[in-house]
Protein backbone atom coordinates (compact mmCIF):
# COMPACT_ATOMS: atom_id res chain seq x y z
CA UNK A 1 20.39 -3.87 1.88
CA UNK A 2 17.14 -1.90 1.86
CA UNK A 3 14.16 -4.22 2.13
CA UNK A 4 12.95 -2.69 -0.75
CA UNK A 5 15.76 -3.18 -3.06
CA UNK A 6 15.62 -6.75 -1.74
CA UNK A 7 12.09 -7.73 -2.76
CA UNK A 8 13.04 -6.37 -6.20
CA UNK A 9 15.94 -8.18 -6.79
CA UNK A 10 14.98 -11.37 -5.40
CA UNK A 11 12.23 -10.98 -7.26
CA UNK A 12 9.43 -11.59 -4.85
CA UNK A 13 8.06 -8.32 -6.24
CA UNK A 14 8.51 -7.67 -9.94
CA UNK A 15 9.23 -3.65 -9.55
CA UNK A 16 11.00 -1.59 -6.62
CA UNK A 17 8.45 0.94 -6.86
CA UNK A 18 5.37 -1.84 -5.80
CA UNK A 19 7.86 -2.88 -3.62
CA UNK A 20 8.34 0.50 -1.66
CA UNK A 21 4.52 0.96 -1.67
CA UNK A 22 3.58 -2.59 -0.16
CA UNK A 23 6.43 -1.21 2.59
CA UNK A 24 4.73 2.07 2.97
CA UNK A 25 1.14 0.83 3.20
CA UNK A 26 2.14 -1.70 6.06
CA UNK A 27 1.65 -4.95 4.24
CA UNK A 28 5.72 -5.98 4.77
CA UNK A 29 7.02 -7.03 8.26
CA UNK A 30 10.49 -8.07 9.07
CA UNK A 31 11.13 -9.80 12.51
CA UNK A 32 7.61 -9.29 13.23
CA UNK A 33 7.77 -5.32 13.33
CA UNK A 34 6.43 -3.44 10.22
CA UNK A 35 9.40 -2.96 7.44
CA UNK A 36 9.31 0.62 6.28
CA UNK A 37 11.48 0.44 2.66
CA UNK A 38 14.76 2.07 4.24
CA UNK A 39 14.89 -1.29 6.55
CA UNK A 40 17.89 -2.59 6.39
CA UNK A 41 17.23 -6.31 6.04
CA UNK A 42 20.17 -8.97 6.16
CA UNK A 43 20.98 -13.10 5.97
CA UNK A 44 18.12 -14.73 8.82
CA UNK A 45 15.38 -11.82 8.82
CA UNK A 46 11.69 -13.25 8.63
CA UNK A 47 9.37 -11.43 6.09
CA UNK A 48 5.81 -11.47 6.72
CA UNK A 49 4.42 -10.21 2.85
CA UNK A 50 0.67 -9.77 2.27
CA UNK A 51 -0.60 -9.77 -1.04
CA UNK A 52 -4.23 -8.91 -0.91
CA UNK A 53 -5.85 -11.91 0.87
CA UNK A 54 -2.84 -14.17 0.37
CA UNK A 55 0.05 -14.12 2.85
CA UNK A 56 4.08 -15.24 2.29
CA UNK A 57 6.52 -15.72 4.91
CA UNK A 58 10.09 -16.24 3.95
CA UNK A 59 13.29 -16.20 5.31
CA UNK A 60 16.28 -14.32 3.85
CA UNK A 61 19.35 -17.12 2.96
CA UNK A 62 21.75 -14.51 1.04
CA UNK A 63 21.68 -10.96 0.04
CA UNK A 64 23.45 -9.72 -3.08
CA UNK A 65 23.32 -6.79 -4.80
CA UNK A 66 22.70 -8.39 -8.20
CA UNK A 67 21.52 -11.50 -9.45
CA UNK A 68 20.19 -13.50 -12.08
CA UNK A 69 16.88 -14.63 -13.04
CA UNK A 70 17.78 -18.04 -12.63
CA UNK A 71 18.92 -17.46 -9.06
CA UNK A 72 17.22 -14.99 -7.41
CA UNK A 73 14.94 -18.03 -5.98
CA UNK A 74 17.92 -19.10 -3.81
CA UNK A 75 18.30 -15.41 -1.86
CA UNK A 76 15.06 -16.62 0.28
CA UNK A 77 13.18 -20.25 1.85
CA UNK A 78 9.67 -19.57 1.80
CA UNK A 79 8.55 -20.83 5.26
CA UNK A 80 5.21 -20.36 5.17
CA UNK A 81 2.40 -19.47 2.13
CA UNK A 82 -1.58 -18.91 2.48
CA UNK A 83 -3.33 -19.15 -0.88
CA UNK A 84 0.09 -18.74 -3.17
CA UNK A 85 1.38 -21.04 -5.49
CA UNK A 86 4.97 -19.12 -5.61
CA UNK A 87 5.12 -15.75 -4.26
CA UNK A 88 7.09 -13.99 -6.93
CA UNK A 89 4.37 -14.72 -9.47
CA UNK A 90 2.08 -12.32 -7.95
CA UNK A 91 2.45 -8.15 -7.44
């Protein structure tokens, strides 16, 4: 799945459009190597997301096409989080 699409429907990022430019402007890595939005992302990948001064790691646990509101916290573990209370509240 396009790391892009994912951050949409997981709902770390509330439109696919924000997501594409967060890719595009660097502030996304995955693995530790900037993620472009064509990157292919897939179950174990590490995402690095900045958010203006706050940071979000998480790691990718499933990756589905579609999904519901109610579930789209259980497509990513959030490893690690620098001045965010969840990450898909902000964007």
């Amino acid at each position: 799945m396009r790391l892009d699409k994912f951050l949409k429907v997981s709902r770390i990022v509330k439109r696919r459009t924000v997501a594409n430019d967060m890719c595009s402007a660097g502030r996304v890595e995955v693995n530790g190597r900037p993620g472009k939005p064509g990157t292919t992302v897939k179950v174990g990948d590490v995402l690095d997301i900045g958010y203006g001064k706050s940071r979000v790691k998480v790691k990718i646990l499933d990756v589905r096409e579609h999904v519901r509101k109610e579930e789209a916290e259980s497509l990513y573990e959030v490893l690690e989080s620098e001045g965010v209370a969840k990450p898909n509240k902000l964007d």
